[in-house]
C-alpha atoms as a PDB file:
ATOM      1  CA  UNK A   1     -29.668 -22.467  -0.872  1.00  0.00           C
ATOM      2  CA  UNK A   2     -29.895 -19.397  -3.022  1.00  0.00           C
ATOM      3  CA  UNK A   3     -26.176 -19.028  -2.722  1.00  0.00           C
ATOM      4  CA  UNK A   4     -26.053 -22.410  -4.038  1.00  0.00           C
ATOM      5  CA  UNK A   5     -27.904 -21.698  -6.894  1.00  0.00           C
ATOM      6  CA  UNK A   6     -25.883 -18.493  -8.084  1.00  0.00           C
ATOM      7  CA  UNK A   7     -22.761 -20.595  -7.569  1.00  0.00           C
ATOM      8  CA  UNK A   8     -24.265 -23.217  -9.923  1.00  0.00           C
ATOM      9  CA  UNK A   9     -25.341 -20.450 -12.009  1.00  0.00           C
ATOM     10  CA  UNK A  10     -22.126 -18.963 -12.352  1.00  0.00           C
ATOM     11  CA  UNK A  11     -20.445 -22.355 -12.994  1.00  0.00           C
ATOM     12  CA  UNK A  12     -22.306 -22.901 -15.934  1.00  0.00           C
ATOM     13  CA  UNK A  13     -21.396 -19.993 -17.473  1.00  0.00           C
ATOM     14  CA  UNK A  14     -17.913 -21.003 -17.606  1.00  0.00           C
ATOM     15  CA  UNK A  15     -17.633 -24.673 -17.305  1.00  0.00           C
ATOM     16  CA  UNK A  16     -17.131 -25.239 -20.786  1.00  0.00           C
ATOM     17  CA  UNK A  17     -14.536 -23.011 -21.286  1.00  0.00           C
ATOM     18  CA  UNK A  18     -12.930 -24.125 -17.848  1.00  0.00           C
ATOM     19  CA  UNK A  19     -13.043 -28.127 -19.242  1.00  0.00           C
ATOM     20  CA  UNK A  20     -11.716 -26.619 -22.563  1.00  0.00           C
ATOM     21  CA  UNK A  21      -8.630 -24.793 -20.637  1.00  0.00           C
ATOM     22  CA  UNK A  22      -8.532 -28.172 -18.631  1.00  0.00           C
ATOM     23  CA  UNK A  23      -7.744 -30.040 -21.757  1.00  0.00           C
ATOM     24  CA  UNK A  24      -5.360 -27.865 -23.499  1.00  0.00           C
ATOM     25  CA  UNK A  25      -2.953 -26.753 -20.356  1.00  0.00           C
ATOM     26  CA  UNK A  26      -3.404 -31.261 -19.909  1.00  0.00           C
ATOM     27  CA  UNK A  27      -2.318 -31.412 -23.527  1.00  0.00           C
ATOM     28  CA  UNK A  28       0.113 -29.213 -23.559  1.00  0.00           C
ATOM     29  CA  UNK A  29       2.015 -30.039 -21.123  1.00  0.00           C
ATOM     30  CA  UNK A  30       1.830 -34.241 -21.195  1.00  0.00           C
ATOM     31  CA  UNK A  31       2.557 -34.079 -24.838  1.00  0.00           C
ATOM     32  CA  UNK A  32       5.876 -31.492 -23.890  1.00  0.00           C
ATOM     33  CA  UNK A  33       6.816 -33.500 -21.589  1.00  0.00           C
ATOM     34  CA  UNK A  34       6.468 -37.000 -23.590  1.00  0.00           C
ATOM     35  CA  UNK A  35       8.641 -35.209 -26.774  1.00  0.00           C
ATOM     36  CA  UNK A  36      11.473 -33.664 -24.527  1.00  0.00           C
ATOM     37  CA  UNK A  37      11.821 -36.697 -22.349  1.00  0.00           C
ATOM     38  CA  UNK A  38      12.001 -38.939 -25.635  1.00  0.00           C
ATOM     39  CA  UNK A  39      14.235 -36.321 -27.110  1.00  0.00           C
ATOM     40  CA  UNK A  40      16.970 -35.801 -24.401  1.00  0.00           C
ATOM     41  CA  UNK A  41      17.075 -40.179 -23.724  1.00  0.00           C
ATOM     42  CA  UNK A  42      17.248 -40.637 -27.745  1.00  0.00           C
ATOM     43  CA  UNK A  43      20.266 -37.678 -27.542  1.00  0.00           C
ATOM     44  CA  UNK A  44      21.969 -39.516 -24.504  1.00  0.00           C
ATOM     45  CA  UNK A  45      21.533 -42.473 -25.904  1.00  0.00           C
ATOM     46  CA  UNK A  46      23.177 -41.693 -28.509  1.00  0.00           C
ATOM     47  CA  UNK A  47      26.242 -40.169 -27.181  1.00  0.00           C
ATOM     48  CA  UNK A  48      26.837 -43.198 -25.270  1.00  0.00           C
ATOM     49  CA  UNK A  49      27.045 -44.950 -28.437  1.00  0.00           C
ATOM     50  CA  UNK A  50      29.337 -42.813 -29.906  1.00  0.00           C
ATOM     51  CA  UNK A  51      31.671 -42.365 -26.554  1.00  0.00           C
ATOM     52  CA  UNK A  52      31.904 -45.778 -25.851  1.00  0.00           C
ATOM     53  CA  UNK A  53      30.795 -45.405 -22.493  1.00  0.00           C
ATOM     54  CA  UNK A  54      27.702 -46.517 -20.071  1.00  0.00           C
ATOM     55  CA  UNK A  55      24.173 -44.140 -19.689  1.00  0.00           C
ATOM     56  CA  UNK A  56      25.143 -44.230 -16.007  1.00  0.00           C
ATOM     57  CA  UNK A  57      28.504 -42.352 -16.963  1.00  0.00           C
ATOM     58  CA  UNK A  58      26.814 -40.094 -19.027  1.00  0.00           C
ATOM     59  CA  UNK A  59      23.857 -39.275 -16.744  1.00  0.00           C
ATOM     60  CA  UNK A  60      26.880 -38.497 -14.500  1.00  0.00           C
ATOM     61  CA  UNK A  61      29.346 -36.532 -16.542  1.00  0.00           C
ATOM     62  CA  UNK A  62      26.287 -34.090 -17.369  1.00  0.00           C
ATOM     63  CA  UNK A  63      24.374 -34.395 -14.123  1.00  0.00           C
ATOM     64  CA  UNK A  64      21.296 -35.401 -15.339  1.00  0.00           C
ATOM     65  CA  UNK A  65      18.135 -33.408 -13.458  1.00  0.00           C
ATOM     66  CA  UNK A  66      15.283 -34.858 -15.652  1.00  0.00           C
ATOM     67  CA  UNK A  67      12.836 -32.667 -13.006  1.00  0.00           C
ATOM     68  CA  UNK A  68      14.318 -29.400 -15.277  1.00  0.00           C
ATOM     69  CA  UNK A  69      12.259 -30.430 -17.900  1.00  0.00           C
ATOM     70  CA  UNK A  70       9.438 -28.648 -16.269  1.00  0.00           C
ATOM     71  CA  UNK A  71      11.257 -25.293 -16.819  1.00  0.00           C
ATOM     72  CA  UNK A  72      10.512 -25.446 -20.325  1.00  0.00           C
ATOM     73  CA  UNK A  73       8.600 -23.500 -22.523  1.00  0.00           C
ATOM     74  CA  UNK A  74       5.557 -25.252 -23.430  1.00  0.00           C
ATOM     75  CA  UNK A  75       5.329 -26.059 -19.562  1.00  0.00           C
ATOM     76  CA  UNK A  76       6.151 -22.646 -18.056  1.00  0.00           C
ATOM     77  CA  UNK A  77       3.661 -21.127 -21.048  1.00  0.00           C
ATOM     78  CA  UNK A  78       1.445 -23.344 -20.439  1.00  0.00           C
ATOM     79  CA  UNK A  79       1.352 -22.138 -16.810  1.00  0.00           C
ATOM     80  CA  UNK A  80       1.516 -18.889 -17.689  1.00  0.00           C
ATOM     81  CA  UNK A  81      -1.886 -19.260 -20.184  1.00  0.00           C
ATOM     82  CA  UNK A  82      -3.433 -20.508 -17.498  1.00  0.00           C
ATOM     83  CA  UNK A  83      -3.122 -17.484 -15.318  1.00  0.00           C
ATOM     84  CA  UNK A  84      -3.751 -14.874 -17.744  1.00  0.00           C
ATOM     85  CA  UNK A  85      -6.986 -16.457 -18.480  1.00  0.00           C
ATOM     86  CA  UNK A  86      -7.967 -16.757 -14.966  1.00  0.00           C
ATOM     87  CA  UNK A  87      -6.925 -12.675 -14.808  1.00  0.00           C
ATOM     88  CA  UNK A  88      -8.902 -11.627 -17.375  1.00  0.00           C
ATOM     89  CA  UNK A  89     -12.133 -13.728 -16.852  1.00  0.00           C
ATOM     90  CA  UNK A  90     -11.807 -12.088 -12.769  1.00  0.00           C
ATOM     91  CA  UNK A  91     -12.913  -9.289 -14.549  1.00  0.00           C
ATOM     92  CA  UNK A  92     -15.081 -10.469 -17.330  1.00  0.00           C
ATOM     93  CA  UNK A  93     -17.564 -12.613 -14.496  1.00  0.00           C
ATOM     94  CA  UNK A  94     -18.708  -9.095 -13.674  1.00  0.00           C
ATOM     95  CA  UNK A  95     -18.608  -7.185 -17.351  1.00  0.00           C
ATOM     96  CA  UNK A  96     -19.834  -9.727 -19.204  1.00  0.00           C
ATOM     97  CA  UNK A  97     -23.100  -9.330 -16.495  1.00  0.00           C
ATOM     98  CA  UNK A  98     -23.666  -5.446 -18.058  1.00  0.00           C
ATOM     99  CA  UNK A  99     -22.290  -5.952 -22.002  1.00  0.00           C
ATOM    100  CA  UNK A 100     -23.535  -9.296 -22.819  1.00  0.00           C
ATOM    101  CA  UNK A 101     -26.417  -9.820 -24.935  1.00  0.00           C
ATOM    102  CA  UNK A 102     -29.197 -10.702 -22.520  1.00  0.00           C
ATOM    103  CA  UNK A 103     -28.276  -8.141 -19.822  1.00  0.00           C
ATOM    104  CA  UNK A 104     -28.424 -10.409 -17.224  1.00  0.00           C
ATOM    105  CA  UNK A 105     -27.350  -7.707 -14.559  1.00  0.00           C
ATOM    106  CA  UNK A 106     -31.112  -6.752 -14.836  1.00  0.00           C
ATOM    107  CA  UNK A 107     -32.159  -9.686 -13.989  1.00  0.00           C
ATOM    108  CA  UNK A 108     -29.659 -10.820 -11.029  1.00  0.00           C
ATOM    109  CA  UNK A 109     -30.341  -7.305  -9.701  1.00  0.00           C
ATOM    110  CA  UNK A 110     -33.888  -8.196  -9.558  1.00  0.00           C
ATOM    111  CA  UNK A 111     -33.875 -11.531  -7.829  1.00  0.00           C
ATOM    112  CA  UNK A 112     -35.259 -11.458  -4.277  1.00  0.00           C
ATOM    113  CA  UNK A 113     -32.316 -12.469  -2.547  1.00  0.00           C
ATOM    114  CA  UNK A 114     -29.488 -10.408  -0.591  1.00  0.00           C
ATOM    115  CA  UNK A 115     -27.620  -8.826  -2.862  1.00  0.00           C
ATOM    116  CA  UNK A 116     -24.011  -9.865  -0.828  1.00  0.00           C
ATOM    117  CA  UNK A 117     -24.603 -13.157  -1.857  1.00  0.00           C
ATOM    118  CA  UNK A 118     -24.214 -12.515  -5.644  1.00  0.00           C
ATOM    119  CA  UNK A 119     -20.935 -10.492  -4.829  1.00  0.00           C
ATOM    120  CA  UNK A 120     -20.160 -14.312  -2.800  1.00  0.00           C
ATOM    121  CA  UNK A 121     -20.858 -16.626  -5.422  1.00  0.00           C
ATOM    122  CA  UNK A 122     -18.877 -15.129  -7.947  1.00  0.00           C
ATOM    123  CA  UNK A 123     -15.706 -14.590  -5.422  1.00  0.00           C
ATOM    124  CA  UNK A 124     -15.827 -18.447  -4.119  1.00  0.00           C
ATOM    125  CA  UNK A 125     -16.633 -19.530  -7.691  1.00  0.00           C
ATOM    126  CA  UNK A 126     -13.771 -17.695  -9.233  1.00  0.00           C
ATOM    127  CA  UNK A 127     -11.424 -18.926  -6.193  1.00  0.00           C
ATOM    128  CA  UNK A 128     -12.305 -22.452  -6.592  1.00  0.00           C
ATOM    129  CA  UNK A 129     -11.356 -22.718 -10.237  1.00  0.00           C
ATOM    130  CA  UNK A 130      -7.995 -20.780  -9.182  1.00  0.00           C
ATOM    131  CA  UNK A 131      -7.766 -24.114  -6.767  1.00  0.00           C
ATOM    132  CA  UNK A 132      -9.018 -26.460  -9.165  1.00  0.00           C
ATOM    133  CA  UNK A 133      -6.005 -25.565 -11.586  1.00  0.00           C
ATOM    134  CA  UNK A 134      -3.586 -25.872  -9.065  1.00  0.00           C
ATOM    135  CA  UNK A 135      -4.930 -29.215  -8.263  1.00  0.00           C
ATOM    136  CA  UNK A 136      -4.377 -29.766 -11.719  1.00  0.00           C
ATOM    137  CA  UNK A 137      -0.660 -29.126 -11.883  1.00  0.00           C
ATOM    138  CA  UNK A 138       0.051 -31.573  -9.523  1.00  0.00           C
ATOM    139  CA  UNK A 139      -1.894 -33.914 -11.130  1.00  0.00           C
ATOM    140  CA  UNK A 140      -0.356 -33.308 -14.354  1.00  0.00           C
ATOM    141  CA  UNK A 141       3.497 -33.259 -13.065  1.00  0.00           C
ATOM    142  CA  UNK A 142       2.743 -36.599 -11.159  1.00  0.00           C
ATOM    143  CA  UNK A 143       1.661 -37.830 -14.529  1.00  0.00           C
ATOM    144  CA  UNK A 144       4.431 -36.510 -16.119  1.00  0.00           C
ATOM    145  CA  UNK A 145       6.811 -37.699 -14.015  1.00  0.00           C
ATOM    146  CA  UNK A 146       5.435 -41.359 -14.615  1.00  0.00           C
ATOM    147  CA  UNK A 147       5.825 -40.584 -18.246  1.00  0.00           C
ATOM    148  CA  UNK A 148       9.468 -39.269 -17.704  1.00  0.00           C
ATOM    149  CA  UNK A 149      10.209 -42.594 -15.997  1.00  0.00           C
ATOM    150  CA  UNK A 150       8.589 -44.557 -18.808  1.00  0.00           C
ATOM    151  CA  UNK A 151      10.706 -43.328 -21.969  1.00  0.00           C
ATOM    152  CA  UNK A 152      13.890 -42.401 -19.816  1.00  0.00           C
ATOM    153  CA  UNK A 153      16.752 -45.712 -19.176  1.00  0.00           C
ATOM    154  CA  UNK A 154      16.867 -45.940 -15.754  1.00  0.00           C
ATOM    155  CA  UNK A 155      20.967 -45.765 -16.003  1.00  0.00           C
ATOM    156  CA  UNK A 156      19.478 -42.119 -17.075  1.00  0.00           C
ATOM    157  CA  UNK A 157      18.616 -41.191 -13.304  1.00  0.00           C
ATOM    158  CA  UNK A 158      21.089 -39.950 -10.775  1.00  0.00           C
ATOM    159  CA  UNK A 159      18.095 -40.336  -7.639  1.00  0.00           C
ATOM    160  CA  UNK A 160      14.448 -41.095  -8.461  1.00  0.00           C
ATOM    161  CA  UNK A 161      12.169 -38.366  -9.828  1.00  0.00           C
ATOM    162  CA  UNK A 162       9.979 -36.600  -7.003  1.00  0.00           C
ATOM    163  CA  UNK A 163       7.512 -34.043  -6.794  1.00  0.00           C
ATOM    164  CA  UNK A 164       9.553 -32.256  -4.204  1.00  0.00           C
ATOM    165  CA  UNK A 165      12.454 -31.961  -7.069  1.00  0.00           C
ATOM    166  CA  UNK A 166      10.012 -30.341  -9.509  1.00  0.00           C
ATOM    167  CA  UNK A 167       8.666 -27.816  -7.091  1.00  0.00           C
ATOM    168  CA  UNK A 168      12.134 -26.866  -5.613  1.00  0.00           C
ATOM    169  CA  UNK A 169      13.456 -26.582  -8.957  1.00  0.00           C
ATOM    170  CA  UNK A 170      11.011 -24.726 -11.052  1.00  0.00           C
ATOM    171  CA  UNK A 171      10.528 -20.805  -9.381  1.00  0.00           C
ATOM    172  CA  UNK A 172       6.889 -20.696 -10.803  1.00  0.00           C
ATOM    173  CA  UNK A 173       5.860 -24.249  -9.675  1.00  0.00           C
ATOM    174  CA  UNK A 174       7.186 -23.030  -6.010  1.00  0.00           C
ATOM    175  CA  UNK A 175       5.204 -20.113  -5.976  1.00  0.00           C
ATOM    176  CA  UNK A 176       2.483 -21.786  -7.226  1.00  0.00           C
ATOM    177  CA  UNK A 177       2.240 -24.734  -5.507  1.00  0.00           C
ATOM    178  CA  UNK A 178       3.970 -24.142  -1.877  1.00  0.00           C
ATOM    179  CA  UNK A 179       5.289 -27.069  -0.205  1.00  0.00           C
ATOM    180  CA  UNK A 180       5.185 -26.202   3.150  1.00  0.00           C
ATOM    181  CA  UNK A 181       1.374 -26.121   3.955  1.00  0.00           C
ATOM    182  CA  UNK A 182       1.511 -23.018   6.019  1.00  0.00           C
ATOM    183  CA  UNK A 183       2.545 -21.107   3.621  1.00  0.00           C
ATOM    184  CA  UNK A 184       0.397 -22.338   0.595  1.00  0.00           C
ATOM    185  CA  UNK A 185      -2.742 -21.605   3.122  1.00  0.00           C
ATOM    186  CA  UNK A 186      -1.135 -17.922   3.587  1.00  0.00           C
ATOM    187  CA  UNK A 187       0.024 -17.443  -0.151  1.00  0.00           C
ATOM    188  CA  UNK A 188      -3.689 -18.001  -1.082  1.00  0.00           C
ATOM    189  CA  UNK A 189      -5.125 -16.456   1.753  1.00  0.00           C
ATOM    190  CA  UNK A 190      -3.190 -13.088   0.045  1.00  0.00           C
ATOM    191  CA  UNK A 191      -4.642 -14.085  -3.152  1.00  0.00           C
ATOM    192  CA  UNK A 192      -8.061 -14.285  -2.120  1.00  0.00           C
ATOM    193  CA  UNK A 193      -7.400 -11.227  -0.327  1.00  0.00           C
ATOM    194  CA  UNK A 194      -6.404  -9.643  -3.515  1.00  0.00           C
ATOM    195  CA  UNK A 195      -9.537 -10.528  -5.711  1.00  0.00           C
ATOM    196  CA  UNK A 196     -11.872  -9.367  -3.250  1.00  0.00           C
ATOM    197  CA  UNK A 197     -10.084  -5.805  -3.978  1.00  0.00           C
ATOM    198  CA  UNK A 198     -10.565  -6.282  -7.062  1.00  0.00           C
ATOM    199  CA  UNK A 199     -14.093  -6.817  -7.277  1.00  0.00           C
ATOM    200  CA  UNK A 200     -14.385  -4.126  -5.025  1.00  0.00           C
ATOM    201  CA  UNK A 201     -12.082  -2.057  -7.627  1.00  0.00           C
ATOM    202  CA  UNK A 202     -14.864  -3.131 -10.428  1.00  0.00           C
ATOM    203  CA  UNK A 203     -17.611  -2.820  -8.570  1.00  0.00           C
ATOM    204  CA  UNK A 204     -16.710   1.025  -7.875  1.00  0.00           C
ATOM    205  CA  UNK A 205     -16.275   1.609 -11.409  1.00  0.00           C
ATOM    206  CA  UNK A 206     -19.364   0.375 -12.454  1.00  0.00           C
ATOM    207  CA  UNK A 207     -21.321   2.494  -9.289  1.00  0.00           C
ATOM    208  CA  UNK A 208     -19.367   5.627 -10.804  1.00  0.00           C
ATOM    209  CA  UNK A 209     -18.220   4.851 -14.143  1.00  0.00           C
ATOM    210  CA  UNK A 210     -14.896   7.323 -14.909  1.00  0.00           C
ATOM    211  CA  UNK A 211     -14.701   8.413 -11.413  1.00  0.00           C
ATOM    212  CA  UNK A 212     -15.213   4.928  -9.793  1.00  0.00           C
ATOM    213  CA  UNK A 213     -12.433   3.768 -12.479  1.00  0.00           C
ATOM    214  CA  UNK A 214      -9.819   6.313 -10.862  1.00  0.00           C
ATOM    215  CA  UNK A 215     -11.365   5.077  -7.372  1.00  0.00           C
ATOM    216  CA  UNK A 216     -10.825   1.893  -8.334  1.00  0.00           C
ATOM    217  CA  UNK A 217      -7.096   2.295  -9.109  1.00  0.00           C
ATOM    218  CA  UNK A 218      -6.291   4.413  -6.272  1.00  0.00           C
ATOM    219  CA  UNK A 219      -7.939   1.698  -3.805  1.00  0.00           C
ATOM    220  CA  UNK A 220      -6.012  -0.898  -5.801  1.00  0.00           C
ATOM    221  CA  UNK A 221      -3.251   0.785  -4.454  1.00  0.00           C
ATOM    222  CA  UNK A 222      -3.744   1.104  -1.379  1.00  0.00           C
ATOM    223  CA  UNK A 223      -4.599  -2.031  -1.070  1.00  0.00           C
ATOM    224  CA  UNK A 224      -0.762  -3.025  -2.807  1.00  0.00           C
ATOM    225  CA  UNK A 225       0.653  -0.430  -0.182  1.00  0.00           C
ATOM    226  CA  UNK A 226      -1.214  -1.930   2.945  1.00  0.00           C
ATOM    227  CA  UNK A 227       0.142  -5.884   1.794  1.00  0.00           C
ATOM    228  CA  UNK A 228       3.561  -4.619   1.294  1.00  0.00           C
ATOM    229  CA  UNK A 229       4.998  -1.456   2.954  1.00  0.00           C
ATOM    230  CA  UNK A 230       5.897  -3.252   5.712  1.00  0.00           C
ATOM    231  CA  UNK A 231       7.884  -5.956   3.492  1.00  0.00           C
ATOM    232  CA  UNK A 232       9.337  -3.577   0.978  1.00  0.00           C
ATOM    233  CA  UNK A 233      10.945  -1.500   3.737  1.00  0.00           C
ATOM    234  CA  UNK A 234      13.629  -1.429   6.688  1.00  0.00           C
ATOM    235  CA  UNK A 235      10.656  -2.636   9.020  1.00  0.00           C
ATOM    236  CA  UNK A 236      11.178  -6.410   8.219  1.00  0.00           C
ATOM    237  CA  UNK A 237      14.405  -6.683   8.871  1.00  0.00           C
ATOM    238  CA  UNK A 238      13.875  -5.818  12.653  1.00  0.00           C
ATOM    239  CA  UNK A 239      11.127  -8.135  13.583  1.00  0.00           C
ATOM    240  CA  UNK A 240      10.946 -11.985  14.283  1.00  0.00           C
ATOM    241  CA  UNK A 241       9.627 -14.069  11.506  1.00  0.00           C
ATOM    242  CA  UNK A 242       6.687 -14.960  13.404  1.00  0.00           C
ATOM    243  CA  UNK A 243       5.777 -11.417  14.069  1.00  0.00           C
ATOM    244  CA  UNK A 244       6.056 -10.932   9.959  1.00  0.00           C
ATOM    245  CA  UNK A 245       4.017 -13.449   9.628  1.00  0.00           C
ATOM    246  CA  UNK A 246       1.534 -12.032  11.770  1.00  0.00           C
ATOM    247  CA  UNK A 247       1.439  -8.822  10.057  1.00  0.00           C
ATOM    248  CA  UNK A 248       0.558 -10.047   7.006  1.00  0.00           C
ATOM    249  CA  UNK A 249      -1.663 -12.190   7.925  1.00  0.00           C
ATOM    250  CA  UNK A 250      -3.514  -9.554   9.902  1.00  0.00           C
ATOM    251  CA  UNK A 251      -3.288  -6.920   6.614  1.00  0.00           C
ATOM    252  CA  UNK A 252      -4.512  -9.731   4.290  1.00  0.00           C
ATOM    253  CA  UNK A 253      -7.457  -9.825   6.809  1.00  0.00           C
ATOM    254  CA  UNK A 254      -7.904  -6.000   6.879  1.00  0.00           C
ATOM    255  CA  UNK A 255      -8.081  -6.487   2.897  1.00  0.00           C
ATOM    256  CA  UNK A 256     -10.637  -9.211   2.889  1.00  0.00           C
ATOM    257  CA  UNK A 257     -12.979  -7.652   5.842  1.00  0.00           C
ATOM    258  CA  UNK A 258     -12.308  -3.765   4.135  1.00  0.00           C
ATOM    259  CA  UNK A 259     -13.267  -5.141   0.241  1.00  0.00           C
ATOM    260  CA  UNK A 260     -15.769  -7.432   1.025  1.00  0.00           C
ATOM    261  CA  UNK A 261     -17.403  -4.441   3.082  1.00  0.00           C
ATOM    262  CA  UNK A 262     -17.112  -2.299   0.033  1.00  0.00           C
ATOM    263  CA  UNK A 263     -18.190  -4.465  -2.084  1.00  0.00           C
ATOM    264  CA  UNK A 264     -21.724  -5.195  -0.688  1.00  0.00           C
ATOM    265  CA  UNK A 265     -22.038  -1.944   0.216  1.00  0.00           C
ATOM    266  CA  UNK A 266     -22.062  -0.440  -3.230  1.00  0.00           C
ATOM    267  CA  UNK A 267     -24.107  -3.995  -4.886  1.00  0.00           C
ATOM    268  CA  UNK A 268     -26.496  -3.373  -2.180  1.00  0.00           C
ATOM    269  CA  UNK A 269     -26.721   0.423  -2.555  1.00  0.00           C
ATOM    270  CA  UNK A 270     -25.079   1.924  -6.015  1.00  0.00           C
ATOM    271  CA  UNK A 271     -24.647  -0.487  -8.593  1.00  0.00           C
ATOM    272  CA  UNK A 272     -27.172  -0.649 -11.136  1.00  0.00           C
ATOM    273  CA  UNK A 273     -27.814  -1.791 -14.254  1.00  0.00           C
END
């Protein structure tokens, strides 16, 4: 129940900012996609008028892929706002415990609970809203593929507009937002493996202060050389998939196990306020 409570806690302190993000990346990209869509049919359109010849002729000459849309700029920056807010705020949910006003480190510190728990609730909470905006996306480019439909002739489309076609055609959508369950599951798994090195990265630097910092880097890494030196290498090339598959599953699980241990280790024991 207590962990509970810091997660609702730590929620709070963010929520509004997380609806706000909510309702500009939304924004952003449903209006982009509305004014390009119009833009490109009104542009077809037009040519056909000029040639003398049918939208279905046209949307064949060019090979219309209406799902490229989503490479954009206001889409892809968009995305890429999104992430770079969710980078910096991994490491302002601790800071912003020491060098806001209130000093609420003091006081979390000093709550009768187990310390690991604190280090738990901000992990999970910051790993949900990663979640929660990738549930977004695919909200937003099933709405905007509705909305592409909507202002687009239908002569306009070569084969109907799926959400397979966006992800297969836009690099960052794929990486985001992995079709094949498997490896969304294991892409995140890796991510999550990541943050909890880099709380455990903060969490030396604020037990040590310049000396944790350097700690902090060199066990960030280690931690990049344990998830890829087996990748980056002449190793992969001489195993089965399955067996690479394995191996990074089992060093995203060394990473997870190693940090977490870390990390309530030095809550528990150095940290201070």
């Amino acid at each position: 129940m207590r962990f509970l409570s810091l997660l609702h806690f730590e929620w709070k302190r963010v929520s509004k900012m997380y609806f706000f993000l909510f309702g500009l990346v939304s924004a952003i990209q449903l209006i982009a996609i509305y004014v390009l869509a119009s833009t490109q049919a009104a542009h077809f359109t037009n040519e056909a008028l000029i040639t003398n010849v049918s939208l279905k002729q046209i949307a064949e000459s060019y090979s219309i892929r209406w799902e490229y849309l989503y490479s954009e700029l206001p889409i892809i920056g968009s995305i890429m706002m999104a992430i770079a807010i969710m980078l910096v705020y991994s490491l302002l949910i601790w800071y912003r415990d020491w060098l806001g006003k209130n000093n609420v480190i003091t006081r979390l510190l000093m709550l009768p609970i187990n310390r690991a728990q604190l280090f738990a609730a901000k992990l999970f909470l910051l790993f949900l809203l990663v979640l929660g905006l990738v549930a977004l996306q695919i909200v937003l480019a099933a709405i905007g593929n509705k909305i592409i439909e909507a202002v687009v002739p239908s002569e306009l489309f070569l084969a109907p507009l799926t959400m397979a076609q966006v992800m297969q055609t836009n690099r960052l959508f794929g990486l985001l937002i992995p079709l094949d369950p498997f490896v969304f599951v294991l892409a995140y798994g890796l991510g999550f493996a990541f943050l909890t090195a880099l709380f455990s990265a903060i969490l030396l630097e604020r037990s040590f202060r310049i000396k944790g910092a350097l700690l902090g880097a060199l066990y960030l890494a280690f931690v990049f050389w344990l998830n890829s030196f087996f990748f980056i290498g002449d190793l992969y090339g001489r195993v089965f998939p399955s067996e690479a598959l394995l191996i990074a599953v089992a060093t995203g699980l060394t990473t997870v196990v190693l940090s977490s241990w870390l990390s309530i280790y030095l809550i528990r024991k150095k940290v201070s306020a």
